[in-house]
Protein backbone atom coordinates (compact mmCIF):
# COMPACT_ATOMS: atom_id res chain seq x y z
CA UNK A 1 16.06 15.00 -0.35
CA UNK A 2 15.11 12.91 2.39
CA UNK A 3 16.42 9.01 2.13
CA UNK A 4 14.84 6.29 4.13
CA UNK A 5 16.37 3.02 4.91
CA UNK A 6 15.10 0.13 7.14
CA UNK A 7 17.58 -1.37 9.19
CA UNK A 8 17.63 -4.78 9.87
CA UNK A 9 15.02 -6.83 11.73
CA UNK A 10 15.19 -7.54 15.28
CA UNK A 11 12.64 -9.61 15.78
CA UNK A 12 8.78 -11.51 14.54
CA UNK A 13 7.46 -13.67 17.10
CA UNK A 14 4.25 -15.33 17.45
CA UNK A 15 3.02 -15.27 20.74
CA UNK A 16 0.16 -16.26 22.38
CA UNK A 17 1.29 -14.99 25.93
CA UNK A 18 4.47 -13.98 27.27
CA UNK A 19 6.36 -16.40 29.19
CA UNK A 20 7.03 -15.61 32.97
CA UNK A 21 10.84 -15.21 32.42
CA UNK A 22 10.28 -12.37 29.18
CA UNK A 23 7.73 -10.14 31.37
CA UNK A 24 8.80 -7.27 29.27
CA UNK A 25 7.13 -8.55 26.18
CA UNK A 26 4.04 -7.36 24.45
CA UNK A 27 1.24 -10.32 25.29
CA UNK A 28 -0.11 -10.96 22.25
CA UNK A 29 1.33 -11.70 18.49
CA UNK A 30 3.36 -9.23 17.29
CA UNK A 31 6.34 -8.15 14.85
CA UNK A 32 9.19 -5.81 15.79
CA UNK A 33 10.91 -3.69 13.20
CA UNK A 34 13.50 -0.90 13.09
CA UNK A 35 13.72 1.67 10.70
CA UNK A 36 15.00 5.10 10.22
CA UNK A 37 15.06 8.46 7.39
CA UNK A 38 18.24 10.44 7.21
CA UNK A 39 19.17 14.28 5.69
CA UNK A 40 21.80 15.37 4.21
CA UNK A 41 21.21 19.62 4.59
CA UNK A 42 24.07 22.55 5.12
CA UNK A 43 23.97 24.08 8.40
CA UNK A 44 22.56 27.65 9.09
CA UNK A 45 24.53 28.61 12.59
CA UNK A 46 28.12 27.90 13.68
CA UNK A 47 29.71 27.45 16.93
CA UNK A 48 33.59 28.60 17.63
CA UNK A 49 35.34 28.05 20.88
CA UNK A 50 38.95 29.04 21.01
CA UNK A 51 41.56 29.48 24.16
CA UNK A 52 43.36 33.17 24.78
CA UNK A 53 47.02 31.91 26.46
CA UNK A 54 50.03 34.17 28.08
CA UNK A 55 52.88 32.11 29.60
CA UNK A 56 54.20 35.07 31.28
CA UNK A 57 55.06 34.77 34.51
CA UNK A 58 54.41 38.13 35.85
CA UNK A 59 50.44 38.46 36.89
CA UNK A 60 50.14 42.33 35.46
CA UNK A 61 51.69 41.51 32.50
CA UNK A 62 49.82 38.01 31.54
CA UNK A 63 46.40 40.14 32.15
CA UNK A 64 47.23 43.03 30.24
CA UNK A 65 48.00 40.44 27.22
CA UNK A 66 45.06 38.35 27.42
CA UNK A 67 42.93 41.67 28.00
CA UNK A 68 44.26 42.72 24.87
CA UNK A 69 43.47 39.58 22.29
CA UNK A 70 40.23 39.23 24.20
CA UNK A 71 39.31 43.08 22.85
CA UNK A 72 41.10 41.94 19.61
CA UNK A 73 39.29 38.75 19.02
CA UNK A 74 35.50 40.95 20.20
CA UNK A 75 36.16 43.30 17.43
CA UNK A 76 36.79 40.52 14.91
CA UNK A 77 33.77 38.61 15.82
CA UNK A 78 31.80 42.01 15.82
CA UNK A 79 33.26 43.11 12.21
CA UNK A 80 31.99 39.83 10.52
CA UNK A 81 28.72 40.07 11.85
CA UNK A 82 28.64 38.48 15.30
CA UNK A 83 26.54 40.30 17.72
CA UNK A 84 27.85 40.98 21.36
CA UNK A 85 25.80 38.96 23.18
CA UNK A 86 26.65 35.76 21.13
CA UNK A 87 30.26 36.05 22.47
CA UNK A 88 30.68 35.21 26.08
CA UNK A 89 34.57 34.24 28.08
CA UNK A 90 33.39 31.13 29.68
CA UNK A 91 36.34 30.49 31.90
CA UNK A 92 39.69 32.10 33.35
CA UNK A 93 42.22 30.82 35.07
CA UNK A 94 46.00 30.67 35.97
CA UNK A 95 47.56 27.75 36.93
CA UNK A 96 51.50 26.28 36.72
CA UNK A 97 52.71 24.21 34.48
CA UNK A 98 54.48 21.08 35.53
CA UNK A 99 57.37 18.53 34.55
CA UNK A 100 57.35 16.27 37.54
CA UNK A 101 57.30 18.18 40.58
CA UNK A 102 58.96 21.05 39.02
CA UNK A 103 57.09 24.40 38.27
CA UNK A 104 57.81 25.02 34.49
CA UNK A 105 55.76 28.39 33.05
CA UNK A 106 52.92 29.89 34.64
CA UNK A 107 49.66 30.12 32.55
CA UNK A 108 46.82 32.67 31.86
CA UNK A 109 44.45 30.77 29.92
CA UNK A 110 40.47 32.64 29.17
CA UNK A 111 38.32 30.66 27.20
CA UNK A 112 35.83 31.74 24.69
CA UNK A 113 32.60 30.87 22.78
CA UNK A 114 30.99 32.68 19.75
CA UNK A 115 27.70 31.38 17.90
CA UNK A 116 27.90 32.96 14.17
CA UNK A 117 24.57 32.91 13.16
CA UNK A 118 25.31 33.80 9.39
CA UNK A 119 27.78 31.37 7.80
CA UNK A 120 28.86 34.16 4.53
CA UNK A 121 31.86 35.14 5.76
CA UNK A 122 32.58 31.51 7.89
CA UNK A 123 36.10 31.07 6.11
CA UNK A 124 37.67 35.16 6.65
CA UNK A 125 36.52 34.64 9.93
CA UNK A 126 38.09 31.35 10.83
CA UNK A 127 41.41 32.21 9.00
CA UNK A 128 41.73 35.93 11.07
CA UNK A 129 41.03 34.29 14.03
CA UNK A 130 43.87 31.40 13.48
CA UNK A 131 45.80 34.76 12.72
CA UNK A 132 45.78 36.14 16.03
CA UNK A 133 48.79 35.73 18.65
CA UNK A 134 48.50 33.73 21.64
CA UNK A 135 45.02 32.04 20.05
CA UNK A 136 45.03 28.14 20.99
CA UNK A 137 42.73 25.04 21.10
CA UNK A 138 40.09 26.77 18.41
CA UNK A 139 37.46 23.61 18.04
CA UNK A 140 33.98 24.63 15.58
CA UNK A 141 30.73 22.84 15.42
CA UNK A 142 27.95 23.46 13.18
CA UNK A 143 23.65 23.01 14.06
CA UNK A 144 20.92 23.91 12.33
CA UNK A 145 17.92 26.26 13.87
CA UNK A 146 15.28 24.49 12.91
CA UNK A 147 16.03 21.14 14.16
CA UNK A 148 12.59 20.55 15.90
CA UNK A 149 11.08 20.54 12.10
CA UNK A 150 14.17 18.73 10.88
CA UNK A 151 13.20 15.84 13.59
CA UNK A 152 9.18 15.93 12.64
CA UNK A 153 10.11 15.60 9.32
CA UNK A 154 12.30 12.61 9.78
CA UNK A 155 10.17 10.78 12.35
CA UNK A 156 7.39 10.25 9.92
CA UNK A 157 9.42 9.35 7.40
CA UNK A 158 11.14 6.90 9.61
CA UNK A 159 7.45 5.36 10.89
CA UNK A 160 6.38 4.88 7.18
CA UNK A 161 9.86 2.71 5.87
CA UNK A 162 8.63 0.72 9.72
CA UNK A 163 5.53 0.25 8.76
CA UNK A 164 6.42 -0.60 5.25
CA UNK A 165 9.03 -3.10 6.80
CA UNK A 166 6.15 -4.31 9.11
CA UNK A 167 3.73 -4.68 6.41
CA UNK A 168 6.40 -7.05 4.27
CA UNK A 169 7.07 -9.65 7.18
CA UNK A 170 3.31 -9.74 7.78
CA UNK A 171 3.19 -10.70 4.06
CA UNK A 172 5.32 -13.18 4.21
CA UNK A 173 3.64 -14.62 7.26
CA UNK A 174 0.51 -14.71 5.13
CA UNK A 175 -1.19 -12.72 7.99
CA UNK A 176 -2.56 -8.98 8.39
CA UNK A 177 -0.61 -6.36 10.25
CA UNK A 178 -2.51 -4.56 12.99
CA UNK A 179 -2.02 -1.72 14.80
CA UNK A 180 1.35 -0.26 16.87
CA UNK A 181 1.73 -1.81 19.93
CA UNK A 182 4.17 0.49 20.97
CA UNK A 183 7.01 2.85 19.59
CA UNK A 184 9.81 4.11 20.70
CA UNK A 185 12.13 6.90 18.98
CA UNK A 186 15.93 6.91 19.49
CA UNK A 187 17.46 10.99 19.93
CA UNK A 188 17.88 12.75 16.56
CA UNK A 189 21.54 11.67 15.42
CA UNK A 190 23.70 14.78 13.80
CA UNK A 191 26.58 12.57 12.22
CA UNK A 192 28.69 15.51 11.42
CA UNK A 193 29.86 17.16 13.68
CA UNK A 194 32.78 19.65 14.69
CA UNK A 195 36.21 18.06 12.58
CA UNK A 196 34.50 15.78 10.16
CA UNK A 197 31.77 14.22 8.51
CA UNK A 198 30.14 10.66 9.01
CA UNK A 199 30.76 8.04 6.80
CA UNK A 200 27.42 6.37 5.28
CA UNK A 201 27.64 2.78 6.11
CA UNK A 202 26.27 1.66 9.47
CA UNK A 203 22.94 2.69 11.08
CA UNK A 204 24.64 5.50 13.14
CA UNK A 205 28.38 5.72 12.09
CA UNK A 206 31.19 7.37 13.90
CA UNK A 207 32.66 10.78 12.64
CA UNK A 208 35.62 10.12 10.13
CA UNK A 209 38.85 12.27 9.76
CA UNK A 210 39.41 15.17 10.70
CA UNK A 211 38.52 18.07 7.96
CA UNK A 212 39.67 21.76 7.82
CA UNK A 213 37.35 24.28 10.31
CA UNK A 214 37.37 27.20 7.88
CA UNK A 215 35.15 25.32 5.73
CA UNK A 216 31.45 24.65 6.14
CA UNK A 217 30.34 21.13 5.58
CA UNK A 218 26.80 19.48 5.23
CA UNK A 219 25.40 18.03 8.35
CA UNK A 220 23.60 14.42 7.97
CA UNK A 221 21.09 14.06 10.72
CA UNK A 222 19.27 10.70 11.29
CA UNK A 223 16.72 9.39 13.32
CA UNK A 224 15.49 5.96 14.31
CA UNK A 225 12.26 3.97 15.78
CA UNK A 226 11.81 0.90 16.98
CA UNK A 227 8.25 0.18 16.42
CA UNK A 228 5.80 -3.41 17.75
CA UNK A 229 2.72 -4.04 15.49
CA UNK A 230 0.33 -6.50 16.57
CA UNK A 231 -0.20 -9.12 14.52
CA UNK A 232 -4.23 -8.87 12.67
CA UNK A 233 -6.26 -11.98 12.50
C-alpha cells in the first residue's frame, strides 16, 4: 500500500515581482510545497558480488586455485538457477601485500558479479557460497524490475499530497490556488539497500545496521517533488 506524507513547507510568499537580488524566483504570487509517496514492496532480482583470493606465492599455483573456485562458484550459481550470462569476473589482479616497505604475501584476487533473477532459493545460495574456500568480501543488493512503474506510480501520488498541501496554505490565505508554476522531482530514493534497511523517520533516512545477506528484505523506495503554484485571484 502506497503511503503519502507531505514534508514540511519551505516556503509561501506573496510577491508582486521578484526583487533584483532573488532573480531566481517565480515573478508573480506563489506558494512552494514539498511532498513525497513512499513503498514498502519485496524485491524481485538480487545482486551478489564476492572476491576469489589465493595468497600463494607461486604464480602457477595461485591461478590454478582461483581457476578452480571460479568453476566451483559458476556451477553453484548455474545449479540454483542463475543463467551464464548473468555471471561475469569483473576484475583480476595480483598485487603484494605490504607492512611498511616490506613485501608480506602475494595476492591473486578475481572479482565476481551474479544478478539472481529468482529470489526462491536466495538463502541455499548465499549460505553455499559463504561455504566455499578462499571466498571473501561477498556484499548483496536487492532492485526491483519494474522500477520505471514503481516511480510513475509514486510521482503522482507524490503531486496529489503537493497539491493537497498547496491547496491547505491557499486556504488559510483565504485565496485560490492556481496552476503549477513549476515542478521539479528529486531521483527515486531505494532506502534499503545492500546490509540493511532504512529507518522511517526523516524525509530520506540513512540505511541502519547491518542485517544478515542470506535473507531477503523489503525495499522502501521514495520519491519527492518540490512543486510552485501560483497564487489564483
Amino acid at each position: 500500500m502506497l503511503k503519502m506524507f507531505a514534508a514540511a513547507l519551505v516556503s509561501a510568499a506573496l510577491l508582486q515581482a521578484a526583487p533584483a537580488d532573488a532573480a531566481d524566483l517565480p515573478a508573480y504570487p506563489f506558494i512552494h510545497v514539498t511532498a513525497a509517496a513512499d513503498l514498502h514492496v519485496m524485491p524481485d532480482t538480487g545482486e551478489i558480488d564476492f572476491d576469489i583470493v589465493s595468497t600463494d606465492a607461486d604464480l602457477e599455483a595461485a591461478w590454478k586455485l582461483v581457476h578452480e573456485r571460479l568453476t566451483a562458484s559458476r556451477a553453484l550459481l548455474a545449479a540454483q538457477g542463475v543463467k551464464v550470462e548473468d555471471v561475469s569476473v569483473q576484475d583480476v589482479l595480483r598485487r603484494p601485500l605490504k607492512e611498511g616497505e616490506r613485501v608480506t604475501a602475494i595476492e591473486t584476487r578475481a572479482s565476481v558479479h551474479a544478478t539472481v533473477r529468482d529470489l526462491n532459493a536466495w538463502t541455499a545460495l548465499i549460505q553455499s557460497l559463504l561455504g566455499l574456500p578462499n571466498v571473501e568480501s561477498l556484499a548483496v543488493a536487492f532492485s526491483r524490475s519494474d522500477a520505471d512503474k514503481i516511480e510513475a506510480e509514486l510521482v503522482s501520488q507524490a503531486l496529489g499530497a503537493a497539491r493537497v498541501k498547496a491547496q491547505n496554505i491557499a486556504l488559510g490565505l483565504g485565496a485560490k490556488l492556481g496552476p503549477a508554476g513549476g515542478v521539479a522531482l528529486a531521483p527515486l530514493k531505494n532506502l534499503s539497500n545492500a546490509m540493511g534497511l532504512a529507518s522511517d523517520a526523516p524525509r530520506y533516512p540513512s540505511v541502519s545496521s547491518p542485517r544478515d545477506p542470506q535473507l531477503v528484505g523489503v525495499q522502501k523506495f521514495v520519491q519527492g517533488v518540490d512543486v510552485i503554484y501560483r497564487i489564483g485571484k
